[in-house]
C-alpha atoms as a PDB file:
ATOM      1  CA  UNK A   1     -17.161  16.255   2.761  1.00  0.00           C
ATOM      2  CA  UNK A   2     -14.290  15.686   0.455  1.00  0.00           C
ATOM      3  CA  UNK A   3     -11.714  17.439   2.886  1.00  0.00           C
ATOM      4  CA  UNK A   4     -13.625  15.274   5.748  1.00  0.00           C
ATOM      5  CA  UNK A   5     -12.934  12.205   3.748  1.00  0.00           C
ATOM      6  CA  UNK A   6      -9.424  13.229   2.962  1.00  0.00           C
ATOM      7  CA  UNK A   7      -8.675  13.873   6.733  1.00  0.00           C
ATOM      8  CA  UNK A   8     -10.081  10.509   7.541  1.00  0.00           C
ATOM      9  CA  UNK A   9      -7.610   8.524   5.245  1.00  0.00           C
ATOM     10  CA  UNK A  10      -4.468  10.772   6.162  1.00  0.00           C
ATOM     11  CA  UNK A  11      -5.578  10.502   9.572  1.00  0.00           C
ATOM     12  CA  UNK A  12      -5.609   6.672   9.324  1.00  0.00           C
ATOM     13  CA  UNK A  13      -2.652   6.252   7.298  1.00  0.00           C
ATOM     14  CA  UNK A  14      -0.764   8.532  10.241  1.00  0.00           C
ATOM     15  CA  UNK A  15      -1.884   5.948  12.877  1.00  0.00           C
ATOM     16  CA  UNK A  16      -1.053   2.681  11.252  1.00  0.00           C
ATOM     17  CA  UNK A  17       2.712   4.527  10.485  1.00  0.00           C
ATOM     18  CA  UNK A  18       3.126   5.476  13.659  1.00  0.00           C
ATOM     19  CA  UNK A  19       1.723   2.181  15.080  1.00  0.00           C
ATOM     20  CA  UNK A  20       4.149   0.129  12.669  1.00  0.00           C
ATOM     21  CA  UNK A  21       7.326   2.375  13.584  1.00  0.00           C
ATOM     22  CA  UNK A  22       6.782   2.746  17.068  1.00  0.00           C
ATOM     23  CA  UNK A  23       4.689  -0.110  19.384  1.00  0.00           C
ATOM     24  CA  UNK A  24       4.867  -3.525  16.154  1.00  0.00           C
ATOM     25  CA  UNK A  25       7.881  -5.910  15.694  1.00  0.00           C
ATOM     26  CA  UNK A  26       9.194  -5.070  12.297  1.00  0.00           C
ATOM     27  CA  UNK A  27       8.682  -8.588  11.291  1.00  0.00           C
ATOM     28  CA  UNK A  28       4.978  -8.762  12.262  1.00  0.00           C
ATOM     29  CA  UNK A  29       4.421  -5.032   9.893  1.00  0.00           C
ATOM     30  CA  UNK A  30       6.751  -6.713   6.636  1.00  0.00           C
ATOM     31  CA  UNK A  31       4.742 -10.753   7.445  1.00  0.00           C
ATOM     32  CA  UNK A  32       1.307  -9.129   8.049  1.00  0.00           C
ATOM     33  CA  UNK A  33       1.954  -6.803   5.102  1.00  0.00           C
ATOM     34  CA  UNK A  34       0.993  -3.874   6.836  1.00  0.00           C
ATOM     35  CA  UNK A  35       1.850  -0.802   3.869  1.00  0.00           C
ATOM     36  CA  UNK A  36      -0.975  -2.520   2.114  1.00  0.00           C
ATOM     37  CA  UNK A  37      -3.389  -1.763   4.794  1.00  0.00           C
ATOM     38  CA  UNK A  38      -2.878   1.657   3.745  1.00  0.00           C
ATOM     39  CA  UNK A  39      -3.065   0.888   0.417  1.00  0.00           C
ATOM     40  CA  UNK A  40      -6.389  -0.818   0.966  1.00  0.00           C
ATOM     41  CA  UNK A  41      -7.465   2.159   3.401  1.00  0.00           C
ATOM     42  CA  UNK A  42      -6.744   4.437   0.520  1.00  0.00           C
ATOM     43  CA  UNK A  43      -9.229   2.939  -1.918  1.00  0.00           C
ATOM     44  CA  UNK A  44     -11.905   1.870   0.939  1.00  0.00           C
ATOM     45  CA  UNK A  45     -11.827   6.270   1.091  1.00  0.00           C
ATOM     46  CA  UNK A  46     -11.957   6.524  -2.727  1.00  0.00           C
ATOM     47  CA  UNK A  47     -15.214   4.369  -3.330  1.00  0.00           C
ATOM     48  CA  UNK A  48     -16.898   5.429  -0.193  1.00  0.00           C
ATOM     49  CA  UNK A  49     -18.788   8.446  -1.788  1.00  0.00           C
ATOM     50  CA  UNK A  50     -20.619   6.098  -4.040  1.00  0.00           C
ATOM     51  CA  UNK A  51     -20.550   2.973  -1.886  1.00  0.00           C
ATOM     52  CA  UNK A  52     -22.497   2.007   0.876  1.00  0.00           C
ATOM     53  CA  UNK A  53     -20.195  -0.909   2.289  1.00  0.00           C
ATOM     54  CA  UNK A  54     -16.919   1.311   1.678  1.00  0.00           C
ATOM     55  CA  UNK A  55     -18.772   3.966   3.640  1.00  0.00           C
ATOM     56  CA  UNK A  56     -19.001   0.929   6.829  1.00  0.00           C
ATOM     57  CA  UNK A  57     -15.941  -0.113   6.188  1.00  0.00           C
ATOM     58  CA  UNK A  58     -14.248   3.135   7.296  1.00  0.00           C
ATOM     59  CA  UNK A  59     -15.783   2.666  10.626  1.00  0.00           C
ATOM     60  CA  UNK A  60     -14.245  -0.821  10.810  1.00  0.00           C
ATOM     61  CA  UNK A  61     -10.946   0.749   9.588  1.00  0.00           C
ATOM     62  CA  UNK A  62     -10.604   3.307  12.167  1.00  0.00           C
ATOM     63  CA  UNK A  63     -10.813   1.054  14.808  1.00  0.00           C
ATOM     64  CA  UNK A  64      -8.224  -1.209  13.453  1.00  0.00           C
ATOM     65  CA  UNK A  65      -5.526   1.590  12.799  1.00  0.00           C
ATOM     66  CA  UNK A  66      -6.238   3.105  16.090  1.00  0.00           C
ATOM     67  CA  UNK A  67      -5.804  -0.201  17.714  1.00  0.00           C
ATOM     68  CA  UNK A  68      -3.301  -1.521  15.510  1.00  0.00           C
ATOM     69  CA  UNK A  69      -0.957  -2.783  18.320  1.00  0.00           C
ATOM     70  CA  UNK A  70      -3.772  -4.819  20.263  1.00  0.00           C
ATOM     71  CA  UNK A  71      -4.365  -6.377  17.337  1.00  0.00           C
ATOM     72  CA  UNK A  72      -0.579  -6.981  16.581  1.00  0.00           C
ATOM     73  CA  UNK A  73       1.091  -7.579  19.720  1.00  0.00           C
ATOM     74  CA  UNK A  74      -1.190  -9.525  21.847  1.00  0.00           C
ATOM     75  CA  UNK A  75      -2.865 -12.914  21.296  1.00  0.00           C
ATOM     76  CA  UNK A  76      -3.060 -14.763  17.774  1.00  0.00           C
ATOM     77  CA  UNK A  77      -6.891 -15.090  17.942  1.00  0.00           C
ATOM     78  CA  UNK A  78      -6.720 -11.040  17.403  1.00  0.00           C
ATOM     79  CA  UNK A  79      -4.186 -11.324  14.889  1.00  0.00           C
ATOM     80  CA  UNK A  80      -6.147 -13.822  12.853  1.00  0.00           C
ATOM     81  CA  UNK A  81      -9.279 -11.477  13.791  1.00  0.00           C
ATOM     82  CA  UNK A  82      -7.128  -8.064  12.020  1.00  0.00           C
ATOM     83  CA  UNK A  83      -6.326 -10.691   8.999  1.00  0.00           C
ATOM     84  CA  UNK A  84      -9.901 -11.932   8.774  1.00  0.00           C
ATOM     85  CA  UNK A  85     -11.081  -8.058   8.287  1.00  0.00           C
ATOM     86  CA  UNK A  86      -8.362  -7.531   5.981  1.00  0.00           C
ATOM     87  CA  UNK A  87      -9.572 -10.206   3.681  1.00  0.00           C
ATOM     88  CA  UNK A  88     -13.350  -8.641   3.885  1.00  0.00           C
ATOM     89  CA  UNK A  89     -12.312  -5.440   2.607  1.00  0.00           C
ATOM     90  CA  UNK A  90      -9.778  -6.894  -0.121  1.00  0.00           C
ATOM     91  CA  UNK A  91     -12.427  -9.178  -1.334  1.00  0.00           C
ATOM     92  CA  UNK A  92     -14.908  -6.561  -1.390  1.00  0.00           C
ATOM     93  CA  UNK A  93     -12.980  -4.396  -3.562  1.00  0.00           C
ATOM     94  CA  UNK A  94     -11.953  -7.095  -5.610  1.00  0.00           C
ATOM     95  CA  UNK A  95     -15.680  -8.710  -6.034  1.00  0.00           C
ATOM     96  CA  UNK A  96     -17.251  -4.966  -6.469  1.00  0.00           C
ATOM     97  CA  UNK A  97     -15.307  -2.869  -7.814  1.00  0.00           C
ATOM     98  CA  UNK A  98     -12.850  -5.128  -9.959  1.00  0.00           C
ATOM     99  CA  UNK A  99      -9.492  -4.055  -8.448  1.00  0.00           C
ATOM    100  CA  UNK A 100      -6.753  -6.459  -8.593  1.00  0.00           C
ATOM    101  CA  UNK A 101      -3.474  -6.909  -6.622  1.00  0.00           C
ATOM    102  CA  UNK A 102      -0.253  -5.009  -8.092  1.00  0.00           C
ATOM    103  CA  UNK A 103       1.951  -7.090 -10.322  1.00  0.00           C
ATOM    104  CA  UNK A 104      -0.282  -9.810 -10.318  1.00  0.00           C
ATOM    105  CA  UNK A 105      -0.352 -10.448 -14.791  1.00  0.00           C
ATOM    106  CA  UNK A 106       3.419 -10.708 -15.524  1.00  0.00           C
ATOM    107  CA  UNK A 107       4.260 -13.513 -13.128  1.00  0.00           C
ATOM    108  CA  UNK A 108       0.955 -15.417 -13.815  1.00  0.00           C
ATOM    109  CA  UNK A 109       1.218 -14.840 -17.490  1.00  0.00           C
ATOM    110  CA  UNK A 110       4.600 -15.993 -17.298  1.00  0.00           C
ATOM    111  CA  UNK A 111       4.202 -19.272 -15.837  1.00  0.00           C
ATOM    112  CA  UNK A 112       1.379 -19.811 -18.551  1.00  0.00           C
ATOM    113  CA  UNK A 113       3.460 -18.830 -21.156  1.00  0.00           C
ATOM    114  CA  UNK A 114       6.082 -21.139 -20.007  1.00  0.00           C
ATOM    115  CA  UNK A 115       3.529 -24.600 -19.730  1.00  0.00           C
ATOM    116  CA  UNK A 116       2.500 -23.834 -23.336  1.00  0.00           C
ATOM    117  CA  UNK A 117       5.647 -22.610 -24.866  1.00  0.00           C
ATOM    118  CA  UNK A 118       7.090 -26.062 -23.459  1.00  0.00           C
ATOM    119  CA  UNK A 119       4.286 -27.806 -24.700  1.00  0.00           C
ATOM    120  CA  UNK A 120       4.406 -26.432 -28.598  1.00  0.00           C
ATOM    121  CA  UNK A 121       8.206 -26.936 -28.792  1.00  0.00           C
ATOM    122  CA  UNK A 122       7.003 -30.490 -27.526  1.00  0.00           C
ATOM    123  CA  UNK A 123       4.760 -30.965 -30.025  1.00  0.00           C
ATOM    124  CA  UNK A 124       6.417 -29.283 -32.858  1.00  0.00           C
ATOM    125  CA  UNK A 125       9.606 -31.758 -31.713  1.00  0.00           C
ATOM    126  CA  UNK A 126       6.922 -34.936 -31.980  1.00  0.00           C
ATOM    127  CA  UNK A 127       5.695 -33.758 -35.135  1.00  0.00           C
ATOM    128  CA  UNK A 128       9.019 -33.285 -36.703  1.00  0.00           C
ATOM    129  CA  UNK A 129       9.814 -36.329 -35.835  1.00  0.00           C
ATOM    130  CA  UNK A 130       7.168 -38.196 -37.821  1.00  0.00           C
ATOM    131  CA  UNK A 131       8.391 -36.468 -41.208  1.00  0.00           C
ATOM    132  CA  UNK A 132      12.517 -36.305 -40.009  1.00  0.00           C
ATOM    133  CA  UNK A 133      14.507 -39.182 -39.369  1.00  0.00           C
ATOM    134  CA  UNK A 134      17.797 -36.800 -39.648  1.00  0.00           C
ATOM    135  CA  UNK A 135      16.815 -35.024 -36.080  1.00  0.00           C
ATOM    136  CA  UNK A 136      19.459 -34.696 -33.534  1.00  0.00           C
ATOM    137  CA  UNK A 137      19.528 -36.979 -30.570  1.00  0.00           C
ATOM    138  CA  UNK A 138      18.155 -34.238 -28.239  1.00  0.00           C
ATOM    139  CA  UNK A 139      15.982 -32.575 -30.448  1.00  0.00           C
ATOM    140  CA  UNK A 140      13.069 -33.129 -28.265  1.00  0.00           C
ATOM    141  CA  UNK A 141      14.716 -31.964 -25.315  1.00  0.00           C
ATOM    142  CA  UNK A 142      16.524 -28.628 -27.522  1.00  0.00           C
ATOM    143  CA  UNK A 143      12.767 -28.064 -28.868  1.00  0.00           C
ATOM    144  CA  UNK A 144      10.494 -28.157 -25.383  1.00  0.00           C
ATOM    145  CA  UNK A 145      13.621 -25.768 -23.695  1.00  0.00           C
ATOM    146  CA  UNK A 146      13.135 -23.239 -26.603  1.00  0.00           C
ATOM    147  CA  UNK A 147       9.762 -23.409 -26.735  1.00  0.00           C
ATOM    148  CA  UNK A 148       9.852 -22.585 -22.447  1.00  0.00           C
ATOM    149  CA  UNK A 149      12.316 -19.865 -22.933  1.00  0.00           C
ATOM    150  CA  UNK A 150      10.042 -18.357 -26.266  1.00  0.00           C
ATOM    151  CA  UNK A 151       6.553 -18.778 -23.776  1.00  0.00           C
ATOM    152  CA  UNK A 152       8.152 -17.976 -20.841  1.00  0.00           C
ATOM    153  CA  UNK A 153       9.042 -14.208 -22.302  1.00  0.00           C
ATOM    154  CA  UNK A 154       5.752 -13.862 -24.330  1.00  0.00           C
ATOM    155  CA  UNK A 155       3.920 -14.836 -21.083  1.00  0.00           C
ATOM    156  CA  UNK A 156       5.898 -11.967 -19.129  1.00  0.00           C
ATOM    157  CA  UNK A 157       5.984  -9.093 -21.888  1.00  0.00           C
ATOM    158  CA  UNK A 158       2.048  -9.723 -21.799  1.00  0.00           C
ATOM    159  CA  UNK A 159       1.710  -9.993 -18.278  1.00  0.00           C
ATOM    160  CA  UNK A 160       3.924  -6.614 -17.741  1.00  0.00           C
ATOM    161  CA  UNK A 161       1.735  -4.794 -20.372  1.00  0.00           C
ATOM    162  CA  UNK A 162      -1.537  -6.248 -18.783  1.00  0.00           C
ATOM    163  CA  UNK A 163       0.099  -4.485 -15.473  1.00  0.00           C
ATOM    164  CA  UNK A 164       1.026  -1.515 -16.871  1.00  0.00           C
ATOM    165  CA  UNK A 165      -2.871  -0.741 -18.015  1.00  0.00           C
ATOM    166  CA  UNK A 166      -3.903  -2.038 -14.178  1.00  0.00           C
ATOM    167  CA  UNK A 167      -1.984   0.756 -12.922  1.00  0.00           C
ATOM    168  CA  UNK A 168      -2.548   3.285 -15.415  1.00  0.00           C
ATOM    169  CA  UNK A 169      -6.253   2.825 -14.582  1.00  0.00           C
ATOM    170  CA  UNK A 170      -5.560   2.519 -10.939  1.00  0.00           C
ATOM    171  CA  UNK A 171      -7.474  -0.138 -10.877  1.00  0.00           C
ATOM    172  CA  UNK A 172      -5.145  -2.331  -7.916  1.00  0.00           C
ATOM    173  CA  UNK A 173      -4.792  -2.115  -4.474  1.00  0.00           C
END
């Protein structure tokens, strides 16, 4: 079964390559993000043994890859019919088995990071200013762009380590 199951993905991956070189407008495969199709039909192969849905899905899968350029290349209500199945299988891996999209922590973190770093230098500026009458003009403004800078990198180190454990675990898509 394993060597079944292993045909089944290289045998889908083949089709949506050839598909995407061959017979699909290189801007429709890099706007309808087609690598992670294969991506997504690589871990819809690697929970199907113990899942039931992931096991169905396949059969929806192999249809798509083998028509890939029906879906692609003729009207938009089959486009938006390919990108509606897409998002079924992405949230069902996301919903049941907890995978996450690559390099999703670092920029999220980041921008976090940055709205509180930018609000302690803020507040560490107001407070200051209660005790200090000596403060520079722009101390406010010197304090909440520190602060950013200081939450901004926290915020991506954090993010990027958060990552780095996602993929270890191999637990995106």
């Amino acid at each position: 079964m394993n060597e079944k199951t292993n045909n089944w993905f290289e045998t889908t991956k083949q089709q949506i390559e050839d598909q995407s070189l061959n017979k699909i407008k290189a801007k429709d495969v890099r706007f309808y993000n087609l690598g992670s199709f294969i991506t997504i039909a690589q871990r819809i192969d690697q929970f199907s043994h113990t899942c039931s849905d992931c096991e169905k899905f396949k059969d929806q899968m192999s249809e798509m890859s083998q028509n890939l350029e029906v879906y692609m290349n003729t009207s938009m209500a089959k486009r938006k019919e390919f990108e509606k199945k897409r998002d079924i299988f992405t949230e069902h891996l996301k919903k049941k088995h907890h995978l996450v999209k690559k390099n999703l922590y670092a920029p999220t973190y980041g921008f976090v990071g940055l709205l509180l770093g930018a609000l302690a230098g803020y507040l560490l500026a107001l407070i200051l200013s209660f005790f200090t009458t000596d403060l520079p003009h722009d101390f406010m403004r010197i304090s909440v762009l520190i602060g950013w800078a200081i939450g901004l990198g926290l915020g991506r180190w954090r993010g990027s380590k958060k990552d780095k454990t996602i993929v270890k675990a191999q637990l995106y898509f």
